[in-house]
PDB file of N, CA and C in Angstrom:
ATOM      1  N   UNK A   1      59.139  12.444 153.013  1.00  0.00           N
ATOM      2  CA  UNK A   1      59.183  13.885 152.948  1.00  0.00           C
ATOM      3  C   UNK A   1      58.787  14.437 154.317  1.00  0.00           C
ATOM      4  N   UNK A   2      59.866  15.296 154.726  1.00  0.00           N
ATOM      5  CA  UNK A   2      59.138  15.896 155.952  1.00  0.00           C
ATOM      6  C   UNK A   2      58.922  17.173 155.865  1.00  0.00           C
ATOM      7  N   UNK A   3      57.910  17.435 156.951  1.00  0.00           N
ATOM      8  CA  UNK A   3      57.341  18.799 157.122  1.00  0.00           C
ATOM      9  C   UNK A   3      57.488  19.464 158.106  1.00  0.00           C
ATOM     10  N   UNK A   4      57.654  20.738 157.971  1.00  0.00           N
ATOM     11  CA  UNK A   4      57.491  21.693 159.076  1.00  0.00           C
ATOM     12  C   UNK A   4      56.422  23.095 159.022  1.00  0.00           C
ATOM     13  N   UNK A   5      56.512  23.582 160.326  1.00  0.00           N
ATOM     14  CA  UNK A   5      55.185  24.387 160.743  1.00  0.00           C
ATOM     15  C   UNK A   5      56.173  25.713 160.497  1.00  0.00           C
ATOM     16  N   UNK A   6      55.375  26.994 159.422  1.00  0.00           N
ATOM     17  CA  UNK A   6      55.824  28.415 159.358  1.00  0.00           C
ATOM     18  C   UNK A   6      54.459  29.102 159.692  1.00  0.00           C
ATOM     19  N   UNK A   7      55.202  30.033 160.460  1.00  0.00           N
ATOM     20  CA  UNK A   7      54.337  30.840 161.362  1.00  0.00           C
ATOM     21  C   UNK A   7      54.642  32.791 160.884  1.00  0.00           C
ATOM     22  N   UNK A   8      53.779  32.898 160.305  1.00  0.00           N
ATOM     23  CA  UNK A   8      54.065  34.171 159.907  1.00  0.00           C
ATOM     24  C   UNK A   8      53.348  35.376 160.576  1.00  0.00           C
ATOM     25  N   UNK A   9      54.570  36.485 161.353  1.00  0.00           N
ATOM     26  CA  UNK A   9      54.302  37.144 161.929  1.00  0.00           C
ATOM     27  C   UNK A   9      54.708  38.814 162.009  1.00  0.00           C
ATOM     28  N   UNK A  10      54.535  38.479 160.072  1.00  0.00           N
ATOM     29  CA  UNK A  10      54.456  39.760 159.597  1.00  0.00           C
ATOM     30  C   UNK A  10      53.547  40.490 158.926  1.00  0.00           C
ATOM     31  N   UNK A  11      53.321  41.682 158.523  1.00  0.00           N
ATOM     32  CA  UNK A  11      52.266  42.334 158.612  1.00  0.00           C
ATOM     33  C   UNK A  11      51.568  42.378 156.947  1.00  0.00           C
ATOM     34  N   UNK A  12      52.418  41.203 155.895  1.00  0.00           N
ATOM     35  CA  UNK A  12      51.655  41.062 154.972  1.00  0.00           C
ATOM     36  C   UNK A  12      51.825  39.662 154.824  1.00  0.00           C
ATOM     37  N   UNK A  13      50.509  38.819 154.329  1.00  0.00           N
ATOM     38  CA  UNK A  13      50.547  37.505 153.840  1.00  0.00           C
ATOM     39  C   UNK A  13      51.702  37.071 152.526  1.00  0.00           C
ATOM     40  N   UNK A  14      52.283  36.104 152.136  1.00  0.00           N
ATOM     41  CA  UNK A  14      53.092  35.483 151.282  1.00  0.00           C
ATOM     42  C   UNK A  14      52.956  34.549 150.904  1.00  0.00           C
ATOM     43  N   UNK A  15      52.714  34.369 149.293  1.00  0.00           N
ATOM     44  CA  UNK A  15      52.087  33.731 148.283  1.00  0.00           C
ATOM     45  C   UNK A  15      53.463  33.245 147.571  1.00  0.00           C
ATOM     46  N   UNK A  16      54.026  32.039 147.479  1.00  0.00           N
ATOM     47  CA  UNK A  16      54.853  31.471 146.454  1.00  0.00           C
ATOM     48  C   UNK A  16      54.928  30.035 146.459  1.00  0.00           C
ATOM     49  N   UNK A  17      55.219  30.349 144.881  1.00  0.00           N
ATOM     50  CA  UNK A  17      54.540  28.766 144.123  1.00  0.00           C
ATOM     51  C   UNK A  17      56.207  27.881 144.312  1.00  0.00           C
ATOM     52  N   UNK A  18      56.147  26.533 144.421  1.00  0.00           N
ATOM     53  CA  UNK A  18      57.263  26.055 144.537  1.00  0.00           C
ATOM     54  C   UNK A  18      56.877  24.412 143.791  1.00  0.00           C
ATOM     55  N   UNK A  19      57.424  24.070 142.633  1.00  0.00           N
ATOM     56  CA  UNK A  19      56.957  22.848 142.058  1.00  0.00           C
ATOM     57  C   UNK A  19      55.273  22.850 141.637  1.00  0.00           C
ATOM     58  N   UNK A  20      54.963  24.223 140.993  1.00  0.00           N
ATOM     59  CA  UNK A  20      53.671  24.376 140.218  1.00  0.00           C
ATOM     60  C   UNK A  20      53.059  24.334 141.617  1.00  0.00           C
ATOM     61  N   UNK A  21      53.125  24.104 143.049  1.00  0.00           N
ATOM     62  CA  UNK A  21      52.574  24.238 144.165  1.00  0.00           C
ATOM     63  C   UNK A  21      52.535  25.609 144.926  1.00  0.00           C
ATOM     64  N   UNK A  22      51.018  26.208 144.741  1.00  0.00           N
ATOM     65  CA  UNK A  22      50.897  27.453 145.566  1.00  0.00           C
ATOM     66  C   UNK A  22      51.301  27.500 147.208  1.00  0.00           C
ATOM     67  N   UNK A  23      52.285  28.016 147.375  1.00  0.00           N
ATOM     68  CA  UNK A  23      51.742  28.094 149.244  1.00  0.00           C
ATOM     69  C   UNK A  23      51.569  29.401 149.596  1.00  0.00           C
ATOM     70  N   UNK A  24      50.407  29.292 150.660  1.00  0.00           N
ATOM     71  CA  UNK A  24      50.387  30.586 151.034  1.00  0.00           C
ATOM     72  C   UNK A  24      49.938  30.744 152.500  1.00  0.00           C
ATOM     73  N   UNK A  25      50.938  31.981 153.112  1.00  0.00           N
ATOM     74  CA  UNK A  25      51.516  32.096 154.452  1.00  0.00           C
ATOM     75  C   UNK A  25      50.791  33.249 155.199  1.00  0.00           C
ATOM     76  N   UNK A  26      49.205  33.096 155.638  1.00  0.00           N
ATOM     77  CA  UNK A  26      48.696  33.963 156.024  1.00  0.00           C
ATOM     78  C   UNK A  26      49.048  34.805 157.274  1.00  0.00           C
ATOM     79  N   UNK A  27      49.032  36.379 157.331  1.00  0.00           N
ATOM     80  CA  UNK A  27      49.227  36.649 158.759  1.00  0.00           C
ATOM     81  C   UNK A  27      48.596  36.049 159.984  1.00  0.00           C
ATOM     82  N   UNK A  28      49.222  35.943 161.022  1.00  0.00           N
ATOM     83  CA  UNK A  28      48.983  35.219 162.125  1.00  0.00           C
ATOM     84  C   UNK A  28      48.717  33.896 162.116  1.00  0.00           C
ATOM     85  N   UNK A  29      49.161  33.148 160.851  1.00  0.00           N
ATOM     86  CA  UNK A  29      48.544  31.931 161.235  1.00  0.00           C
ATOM     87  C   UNK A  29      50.253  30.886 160.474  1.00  0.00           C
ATOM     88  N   UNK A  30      49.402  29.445 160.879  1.00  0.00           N
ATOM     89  CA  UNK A  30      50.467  28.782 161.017  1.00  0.00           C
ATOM     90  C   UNK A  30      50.318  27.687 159.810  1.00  0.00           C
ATOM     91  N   UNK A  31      51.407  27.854 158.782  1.00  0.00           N
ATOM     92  CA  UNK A  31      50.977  26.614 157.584  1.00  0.00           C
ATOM     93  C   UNK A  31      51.938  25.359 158.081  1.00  0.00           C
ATOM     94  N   UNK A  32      51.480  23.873 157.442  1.00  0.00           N
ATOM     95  CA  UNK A  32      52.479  23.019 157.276  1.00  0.00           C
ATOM     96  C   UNK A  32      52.733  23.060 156.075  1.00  0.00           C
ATOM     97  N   UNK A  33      54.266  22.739 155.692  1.00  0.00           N
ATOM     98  CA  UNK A  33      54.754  22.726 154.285  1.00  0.00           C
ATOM     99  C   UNK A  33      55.546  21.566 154.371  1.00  0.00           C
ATOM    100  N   UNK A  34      56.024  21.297 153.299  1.00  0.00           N
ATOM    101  CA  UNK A  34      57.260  20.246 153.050  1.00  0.00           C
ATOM    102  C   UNK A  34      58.822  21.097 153.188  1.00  0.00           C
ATOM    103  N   UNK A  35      59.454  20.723 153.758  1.00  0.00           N
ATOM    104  CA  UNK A  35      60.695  21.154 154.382  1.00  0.00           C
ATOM    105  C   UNK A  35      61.501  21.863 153.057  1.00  0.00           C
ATOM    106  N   UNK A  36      61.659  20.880 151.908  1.00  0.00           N
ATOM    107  CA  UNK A  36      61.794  21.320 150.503  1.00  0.00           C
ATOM    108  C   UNK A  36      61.496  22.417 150.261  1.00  0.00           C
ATOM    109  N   UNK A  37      60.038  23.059 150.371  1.00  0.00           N
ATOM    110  CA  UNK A  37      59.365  23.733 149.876  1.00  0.00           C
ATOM    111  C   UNK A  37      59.922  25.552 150.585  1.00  0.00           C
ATOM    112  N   UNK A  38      59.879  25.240 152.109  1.00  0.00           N
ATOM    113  CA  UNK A  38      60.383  26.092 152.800  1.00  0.00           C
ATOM    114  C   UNK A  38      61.558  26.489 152.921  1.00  0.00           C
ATOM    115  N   UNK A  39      62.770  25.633 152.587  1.00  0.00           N
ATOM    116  CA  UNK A  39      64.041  25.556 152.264  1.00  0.00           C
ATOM    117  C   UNK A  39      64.047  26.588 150.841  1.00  0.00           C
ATOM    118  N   UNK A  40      63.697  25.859 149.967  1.00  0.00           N
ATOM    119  CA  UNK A  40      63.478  27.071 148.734  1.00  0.00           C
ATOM    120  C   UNK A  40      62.582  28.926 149.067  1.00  0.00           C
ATOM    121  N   UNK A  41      61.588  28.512 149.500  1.00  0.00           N
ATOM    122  CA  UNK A  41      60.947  30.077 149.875  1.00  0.00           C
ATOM    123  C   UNK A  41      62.288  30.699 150.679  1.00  0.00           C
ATOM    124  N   UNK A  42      62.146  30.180 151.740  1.00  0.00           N
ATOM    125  CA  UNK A  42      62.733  30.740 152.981  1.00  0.00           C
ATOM    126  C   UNK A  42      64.116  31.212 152.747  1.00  0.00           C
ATOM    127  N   UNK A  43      64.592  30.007 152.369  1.00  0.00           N
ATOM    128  CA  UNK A  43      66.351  29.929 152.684  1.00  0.00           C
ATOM    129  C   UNK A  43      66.496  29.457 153.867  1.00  0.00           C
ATOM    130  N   UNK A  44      65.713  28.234 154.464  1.00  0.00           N
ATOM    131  CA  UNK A  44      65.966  27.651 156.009  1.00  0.00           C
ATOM    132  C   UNK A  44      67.195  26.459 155.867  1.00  0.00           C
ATOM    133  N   UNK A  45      67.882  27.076 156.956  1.00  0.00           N
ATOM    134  CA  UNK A  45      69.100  26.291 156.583  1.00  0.00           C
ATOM    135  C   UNK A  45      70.453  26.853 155.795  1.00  0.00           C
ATOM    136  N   UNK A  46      69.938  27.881 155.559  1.00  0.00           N
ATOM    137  CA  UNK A  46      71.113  28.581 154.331  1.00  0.00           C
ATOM    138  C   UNK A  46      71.609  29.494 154.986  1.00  0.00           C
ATOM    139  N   UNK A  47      72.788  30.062 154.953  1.00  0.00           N
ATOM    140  CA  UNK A  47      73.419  31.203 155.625  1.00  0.00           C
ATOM    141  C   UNK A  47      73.050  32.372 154.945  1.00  0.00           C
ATOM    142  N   UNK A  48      73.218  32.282 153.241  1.00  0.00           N
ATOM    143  CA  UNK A  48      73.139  33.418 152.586  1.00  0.00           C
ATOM    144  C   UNK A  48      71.727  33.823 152.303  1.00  0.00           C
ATOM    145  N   UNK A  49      70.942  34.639 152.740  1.00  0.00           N
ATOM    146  CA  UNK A  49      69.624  34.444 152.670  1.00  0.00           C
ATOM    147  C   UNK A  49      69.228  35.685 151.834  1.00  0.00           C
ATOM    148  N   UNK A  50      70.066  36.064 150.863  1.00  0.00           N
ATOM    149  CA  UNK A  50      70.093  37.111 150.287  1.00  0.00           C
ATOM    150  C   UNK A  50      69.206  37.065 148.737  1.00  0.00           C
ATOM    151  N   UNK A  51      69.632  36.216 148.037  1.00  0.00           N
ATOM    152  CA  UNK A  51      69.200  35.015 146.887  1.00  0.00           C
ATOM    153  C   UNK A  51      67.263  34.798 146.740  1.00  0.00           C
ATOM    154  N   UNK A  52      67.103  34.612 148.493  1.00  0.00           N
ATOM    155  CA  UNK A  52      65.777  34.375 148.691  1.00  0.00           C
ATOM    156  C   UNK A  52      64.720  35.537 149.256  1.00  0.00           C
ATOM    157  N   UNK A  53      65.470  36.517 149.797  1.00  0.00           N
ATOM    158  CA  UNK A  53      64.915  37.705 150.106  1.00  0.00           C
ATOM    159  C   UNK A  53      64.558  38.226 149.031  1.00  0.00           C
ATOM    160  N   UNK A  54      65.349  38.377 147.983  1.00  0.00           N
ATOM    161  CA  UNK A  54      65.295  39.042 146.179  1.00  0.00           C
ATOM    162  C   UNK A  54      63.810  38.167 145.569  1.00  0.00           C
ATOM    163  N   UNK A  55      64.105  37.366 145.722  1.00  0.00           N
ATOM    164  CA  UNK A  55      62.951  36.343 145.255  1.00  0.00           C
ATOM    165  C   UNK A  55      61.734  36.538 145.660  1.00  0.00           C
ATOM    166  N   UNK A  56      61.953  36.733 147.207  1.00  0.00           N
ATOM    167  CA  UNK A  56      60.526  37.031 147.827  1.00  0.00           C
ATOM    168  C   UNK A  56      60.091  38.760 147.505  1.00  0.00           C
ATOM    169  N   UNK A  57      60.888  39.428 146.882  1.00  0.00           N
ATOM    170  CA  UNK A  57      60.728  41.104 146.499  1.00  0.00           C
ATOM    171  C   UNK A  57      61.036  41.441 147.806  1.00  0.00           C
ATOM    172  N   UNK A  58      61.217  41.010 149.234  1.00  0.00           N
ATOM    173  CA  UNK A  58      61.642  42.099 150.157  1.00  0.00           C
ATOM    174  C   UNK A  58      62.705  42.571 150.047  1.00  0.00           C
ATOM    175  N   UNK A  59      63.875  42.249 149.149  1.00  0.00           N
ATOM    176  CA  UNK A  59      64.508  43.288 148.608  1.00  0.00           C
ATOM    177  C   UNK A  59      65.087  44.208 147.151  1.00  0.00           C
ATOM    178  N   UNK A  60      65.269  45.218 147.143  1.00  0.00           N
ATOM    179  CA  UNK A  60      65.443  45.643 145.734  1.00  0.00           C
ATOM    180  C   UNK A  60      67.494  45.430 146.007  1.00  0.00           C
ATOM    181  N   UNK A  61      67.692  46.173 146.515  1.00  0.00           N
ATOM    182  CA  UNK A  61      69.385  46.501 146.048  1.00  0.00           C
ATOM    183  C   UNK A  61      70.038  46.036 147.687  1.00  0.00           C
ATOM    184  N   UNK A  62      71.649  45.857 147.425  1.00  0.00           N
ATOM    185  CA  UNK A  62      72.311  45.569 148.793  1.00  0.00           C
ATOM    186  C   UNK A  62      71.668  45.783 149.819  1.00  0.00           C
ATOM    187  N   UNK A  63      71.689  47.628 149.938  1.00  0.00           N
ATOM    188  CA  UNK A  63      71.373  48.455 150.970  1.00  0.00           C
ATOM    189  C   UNK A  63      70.255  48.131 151.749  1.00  0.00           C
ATOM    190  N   UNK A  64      69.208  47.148 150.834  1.00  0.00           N
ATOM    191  CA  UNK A  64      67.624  46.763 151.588  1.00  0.00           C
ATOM    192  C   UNK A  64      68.181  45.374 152.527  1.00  0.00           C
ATOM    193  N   UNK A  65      69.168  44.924 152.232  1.00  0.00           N
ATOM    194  CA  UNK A  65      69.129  43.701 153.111  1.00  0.00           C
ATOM    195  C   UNK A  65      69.049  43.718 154.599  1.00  0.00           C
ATOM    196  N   UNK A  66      69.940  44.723 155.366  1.00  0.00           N
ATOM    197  CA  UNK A  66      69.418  45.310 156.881  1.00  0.00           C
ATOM    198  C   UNK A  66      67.756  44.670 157.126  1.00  0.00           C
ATOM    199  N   UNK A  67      67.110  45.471 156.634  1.00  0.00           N
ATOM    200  CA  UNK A  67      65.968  45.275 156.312  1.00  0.00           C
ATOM    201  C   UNK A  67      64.955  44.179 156.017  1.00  0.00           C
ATOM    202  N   UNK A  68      65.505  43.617 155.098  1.00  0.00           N
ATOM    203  CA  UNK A  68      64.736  42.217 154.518  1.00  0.00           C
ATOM    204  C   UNK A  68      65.073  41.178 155.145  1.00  0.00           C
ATOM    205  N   UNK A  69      66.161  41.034 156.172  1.00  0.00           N
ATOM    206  CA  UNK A  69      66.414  40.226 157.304  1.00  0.00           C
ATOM    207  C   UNK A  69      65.532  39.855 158.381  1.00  0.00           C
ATOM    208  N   UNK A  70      65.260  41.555 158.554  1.00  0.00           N
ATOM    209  CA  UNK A  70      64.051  41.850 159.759  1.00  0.00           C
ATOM    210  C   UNK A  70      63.098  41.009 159.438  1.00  0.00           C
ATOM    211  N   UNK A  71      62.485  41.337 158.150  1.00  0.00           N
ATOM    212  CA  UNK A  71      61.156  41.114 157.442  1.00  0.00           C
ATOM    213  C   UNK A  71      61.345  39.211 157.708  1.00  0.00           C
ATOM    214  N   UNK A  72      62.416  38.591 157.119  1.00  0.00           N
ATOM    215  CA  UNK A  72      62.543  37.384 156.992  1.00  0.00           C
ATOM    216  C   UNK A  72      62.179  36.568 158.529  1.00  0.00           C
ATOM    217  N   UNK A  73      62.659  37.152 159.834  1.00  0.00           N
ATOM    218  CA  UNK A  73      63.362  36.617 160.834  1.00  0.00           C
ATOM    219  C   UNK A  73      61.573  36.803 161.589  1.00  0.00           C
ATOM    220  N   UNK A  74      60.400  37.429 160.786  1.00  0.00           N
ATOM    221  CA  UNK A  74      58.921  37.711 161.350  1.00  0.00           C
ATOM    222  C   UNK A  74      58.533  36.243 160.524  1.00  0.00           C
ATOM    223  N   UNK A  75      59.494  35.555 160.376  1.00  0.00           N
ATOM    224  CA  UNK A  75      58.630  34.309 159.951  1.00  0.00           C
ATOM    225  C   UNK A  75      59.313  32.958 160.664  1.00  0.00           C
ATOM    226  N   UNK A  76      58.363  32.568 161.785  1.00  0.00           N
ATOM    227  CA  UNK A  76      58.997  31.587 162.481  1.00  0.00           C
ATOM    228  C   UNK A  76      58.397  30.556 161.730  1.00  0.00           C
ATOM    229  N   UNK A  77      59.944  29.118 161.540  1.00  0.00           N
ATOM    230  CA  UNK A  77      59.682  27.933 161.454  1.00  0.00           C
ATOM    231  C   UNK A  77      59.939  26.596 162.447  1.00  0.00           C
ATOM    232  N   UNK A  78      59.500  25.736 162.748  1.00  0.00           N
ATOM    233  CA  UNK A  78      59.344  24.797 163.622  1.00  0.00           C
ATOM    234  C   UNK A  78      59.151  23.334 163.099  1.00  0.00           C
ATOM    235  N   UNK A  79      60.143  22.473 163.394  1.00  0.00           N
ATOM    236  CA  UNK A  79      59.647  21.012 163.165  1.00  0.00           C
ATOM    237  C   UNK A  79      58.306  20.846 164.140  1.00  0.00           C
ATOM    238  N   UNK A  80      58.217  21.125 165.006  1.00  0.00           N
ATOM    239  CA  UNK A  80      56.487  21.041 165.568  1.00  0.00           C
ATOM    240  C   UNK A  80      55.428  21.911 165.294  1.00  0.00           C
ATOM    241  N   UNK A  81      54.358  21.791 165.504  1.00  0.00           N
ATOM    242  CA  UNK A  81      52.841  22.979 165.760  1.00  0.00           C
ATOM    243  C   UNK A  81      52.430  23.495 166.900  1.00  0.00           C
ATOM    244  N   UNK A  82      53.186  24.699 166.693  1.00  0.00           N
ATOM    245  CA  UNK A  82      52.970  25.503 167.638  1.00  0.00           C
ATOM    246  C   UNK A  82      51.461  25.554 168.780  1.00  0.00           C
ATOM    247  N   UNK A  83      52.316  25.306 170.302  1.00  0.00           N
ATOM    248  CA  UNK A  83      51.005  25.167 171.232  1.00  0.00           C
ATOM    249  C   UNK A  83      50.106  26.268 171.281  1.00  0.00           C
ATOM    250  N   UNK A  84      49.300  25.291 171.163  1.00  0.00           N
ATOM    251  CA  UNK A  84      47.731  26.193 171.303  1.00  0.00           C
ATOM    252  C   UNK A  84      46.683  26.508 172.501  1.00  0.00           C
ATOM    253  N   UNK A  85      46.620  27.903 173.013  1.00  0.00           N
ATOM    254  CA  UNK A  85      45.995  27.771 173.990  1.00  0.00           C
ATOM    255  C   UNK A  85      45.643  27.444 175.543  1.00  0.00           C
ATOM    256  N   UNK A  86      47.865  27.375 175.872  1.00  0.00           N
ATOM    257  CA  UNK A  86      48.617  26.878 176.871  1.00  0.00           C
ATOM    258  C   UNK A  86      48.269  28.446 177.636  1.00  0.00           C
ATOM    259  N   UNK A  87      47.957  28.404 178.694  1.00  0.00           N
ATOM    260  CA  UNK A  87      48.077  29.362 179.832  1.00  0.00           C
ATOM    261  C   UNK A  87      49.187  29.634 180.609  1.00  0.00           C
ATOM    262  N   UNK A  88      49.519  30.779 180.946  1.00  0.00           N
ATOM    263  CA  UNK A  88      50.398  30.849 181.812  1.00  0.00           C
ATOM    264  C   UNK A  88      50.452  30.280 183.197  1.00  0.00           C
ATOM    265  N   UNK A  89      51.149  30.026 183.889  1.00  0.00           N
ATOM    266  CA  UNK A  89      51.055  29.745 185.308  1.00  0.00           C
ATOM    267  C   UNK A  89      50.750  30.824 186.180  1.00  0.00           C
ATOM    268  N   UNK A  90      49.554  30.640 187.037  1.00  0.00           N
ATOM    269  CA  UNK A  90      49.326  31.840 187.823  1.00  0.00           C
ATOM    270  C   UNK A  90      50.474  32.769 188.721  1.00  0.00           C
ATOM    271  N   UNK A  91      50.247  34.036 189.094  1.00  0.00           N
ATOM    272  CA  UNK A  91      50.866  34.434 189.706  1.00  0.00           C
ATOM    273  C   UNK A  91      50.669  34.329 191.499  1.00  0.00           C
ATOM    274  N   UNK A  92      51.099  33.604 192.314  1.00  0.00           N
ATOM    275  CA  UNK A  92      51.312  33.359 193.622  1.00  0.00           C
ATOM    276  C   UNK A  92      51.372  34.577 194.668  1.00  0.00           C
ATOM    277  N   UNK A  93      50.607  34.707 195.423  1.00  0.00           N
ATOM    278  CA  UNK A  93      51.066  36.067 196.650  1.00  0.00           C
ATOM    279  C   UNK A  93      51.204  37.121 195.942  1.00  0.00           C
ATOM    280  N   UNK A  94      50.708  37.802 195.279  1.00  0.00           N
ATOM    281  CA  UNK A  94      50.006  39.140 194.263  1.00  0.00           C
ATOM    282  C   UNK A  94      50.153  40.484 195.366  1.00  0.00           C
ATOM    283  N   UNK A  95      51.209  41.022 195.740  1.00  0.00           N
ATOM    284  CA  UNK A  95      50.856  41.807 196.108  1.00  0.00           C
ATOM    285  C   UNK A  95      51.007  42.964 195.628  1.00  0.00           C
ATOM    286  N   UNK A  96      49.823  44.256 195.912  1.00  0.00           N
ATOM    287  CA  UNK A  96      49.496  45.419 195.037  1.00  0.00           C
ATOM    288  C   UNK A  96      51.080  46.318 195.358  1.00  0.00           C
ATOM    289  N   UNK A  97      51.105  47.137 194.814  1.00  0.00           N
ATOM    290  CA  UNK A  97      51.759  48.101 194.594  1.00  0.00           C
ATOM    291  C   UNK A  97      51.852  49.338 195.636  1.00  0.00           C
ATOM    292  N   UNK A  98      52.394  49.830 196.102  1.00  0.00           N
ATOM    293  CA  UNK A  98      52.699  50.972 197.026  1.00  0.00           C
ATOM    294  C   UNK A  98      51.595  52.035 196.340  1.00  0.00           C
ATOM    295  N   UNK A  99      50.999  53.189 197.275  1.00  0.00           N
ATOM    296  CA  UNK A  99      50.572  53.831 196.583  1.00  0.00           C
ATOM    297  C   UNK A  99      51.849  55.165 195.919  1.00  0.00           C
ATOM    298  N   UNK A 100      51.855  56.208 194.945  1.00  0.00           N
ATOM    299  CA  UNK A 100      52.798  57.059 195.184  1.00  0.00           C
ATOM    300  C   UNK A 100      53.005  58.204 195.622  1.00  0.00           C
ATOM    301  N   UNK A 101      53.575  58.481 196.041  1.00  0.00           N
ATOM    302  CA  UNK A 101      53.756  59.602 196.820  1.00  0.00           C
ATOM    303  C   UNK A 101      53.439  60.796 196.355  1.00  0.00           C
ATOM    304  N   UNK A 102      52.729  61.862 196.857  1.00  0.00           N
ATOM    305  CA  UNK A 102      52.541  62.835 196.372  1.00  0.00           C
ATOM    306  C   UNK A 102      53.763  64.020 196.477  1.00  0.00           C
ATOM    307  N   UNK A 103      54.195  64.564 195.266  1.00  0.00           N
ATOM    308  CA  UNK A 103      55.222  65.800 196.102  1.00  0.00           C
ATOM    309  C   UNK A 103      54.216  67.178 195.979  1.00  0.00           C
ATOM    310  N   UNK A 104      54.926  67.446 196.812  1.00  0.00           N
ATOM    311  CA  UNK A 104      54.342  68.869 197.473  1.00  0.00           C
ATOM    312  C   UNK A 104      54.262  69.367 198.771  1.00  0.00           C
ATOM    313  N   UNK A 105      53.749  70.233 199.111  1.00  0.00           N
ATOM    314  CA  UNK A 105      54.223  71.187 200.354  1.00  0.00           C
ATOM    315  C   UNK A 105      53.073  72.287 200.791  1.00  0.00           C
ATOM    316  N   UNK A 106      53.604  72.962 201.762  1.00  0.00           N
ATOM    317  CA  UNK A 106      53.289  74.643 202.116  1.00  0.00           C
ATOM    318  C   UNK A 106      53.613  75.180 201.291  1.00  0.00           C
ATOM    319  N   UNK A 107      52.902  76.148 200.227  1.00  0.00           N
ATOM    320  CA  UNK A 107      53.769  77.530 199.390  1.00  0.00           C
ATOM    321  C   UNK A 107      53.365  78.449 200.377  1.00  0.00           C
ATOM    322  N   UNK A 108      54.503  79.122 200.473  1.00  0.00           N
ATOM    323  CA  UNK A 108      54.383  80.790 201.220  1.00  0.00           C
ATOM    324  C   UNK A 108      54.545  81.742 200.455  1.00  0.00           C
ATOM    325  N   UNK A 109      53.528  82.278 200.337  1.00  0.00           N
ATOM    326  CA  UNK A 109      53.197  83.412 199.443  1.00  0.00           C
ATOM    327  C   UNK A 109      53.469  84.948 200.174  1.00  0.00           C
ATOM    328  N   UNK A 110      54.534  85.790 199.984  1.00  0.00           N
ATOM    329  CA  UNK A 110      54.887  86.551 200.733  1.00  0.00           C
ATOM    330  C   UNK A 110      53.679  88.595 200.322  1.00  0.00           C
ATOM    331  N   UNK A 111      53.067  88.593 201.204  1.00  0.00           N
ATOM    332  CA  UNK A 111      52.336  90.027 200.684  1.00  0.00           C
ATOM    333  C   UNK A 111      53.142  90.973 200.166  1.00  0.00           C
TER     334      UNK A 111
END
């Protein structure tokens, strides 16, 4: 059985049972599941992801699917675990910014 890493990076947690098995997909964080398991929640792998959006309640009727796509596509999956704690590469020869220019002038104010 293999597994993969879902990374949920939407703004509510997701709770579904799959084979009497709870999983649950906290915000910001990263579960391992059985590929099975995520295949069924998700629809990973499936074109029609319509079936599983309904399931998950992010959608009620056609018209929500726009929508429940979005919602779906805030949940990244990965055959690996996501790196942790990798830094960027510094930035080289930093130089500041121009200052900007002020506009303005003489007003002549006529008596």
């Amino acid at each position: 059985m293999q597994n993969v890493y879902v990374t949920n990076k939407w703004v509510k947690p997701i709770t579904f049972n799959y084979n009497y098995v709870p999983y649950e997909f906290p915000v910001g964080k990263t579960v391992e599941a059985p590929l099975e398991a995520v295949c069924h929640i998700f629809g990973h792998g499936d074109e029609d992801k319509e079936p599983y959006m309904a399931r998950l309640a992010l959608i009620q009727t056609k018209n929500d699917v726009p929508e429940g796509l979005k919602i779906l596509s805030k949940f990244e999956i990965s055959e690996q675990p996501p790196k942790k704690d990798h830094s960027l590469s510094p930035v080289v020869e930093r130089v500041p910014l121009p200052p900007a220019k002020g506009v303005g002038g003489k007003i002549n104010v006529a008596a």
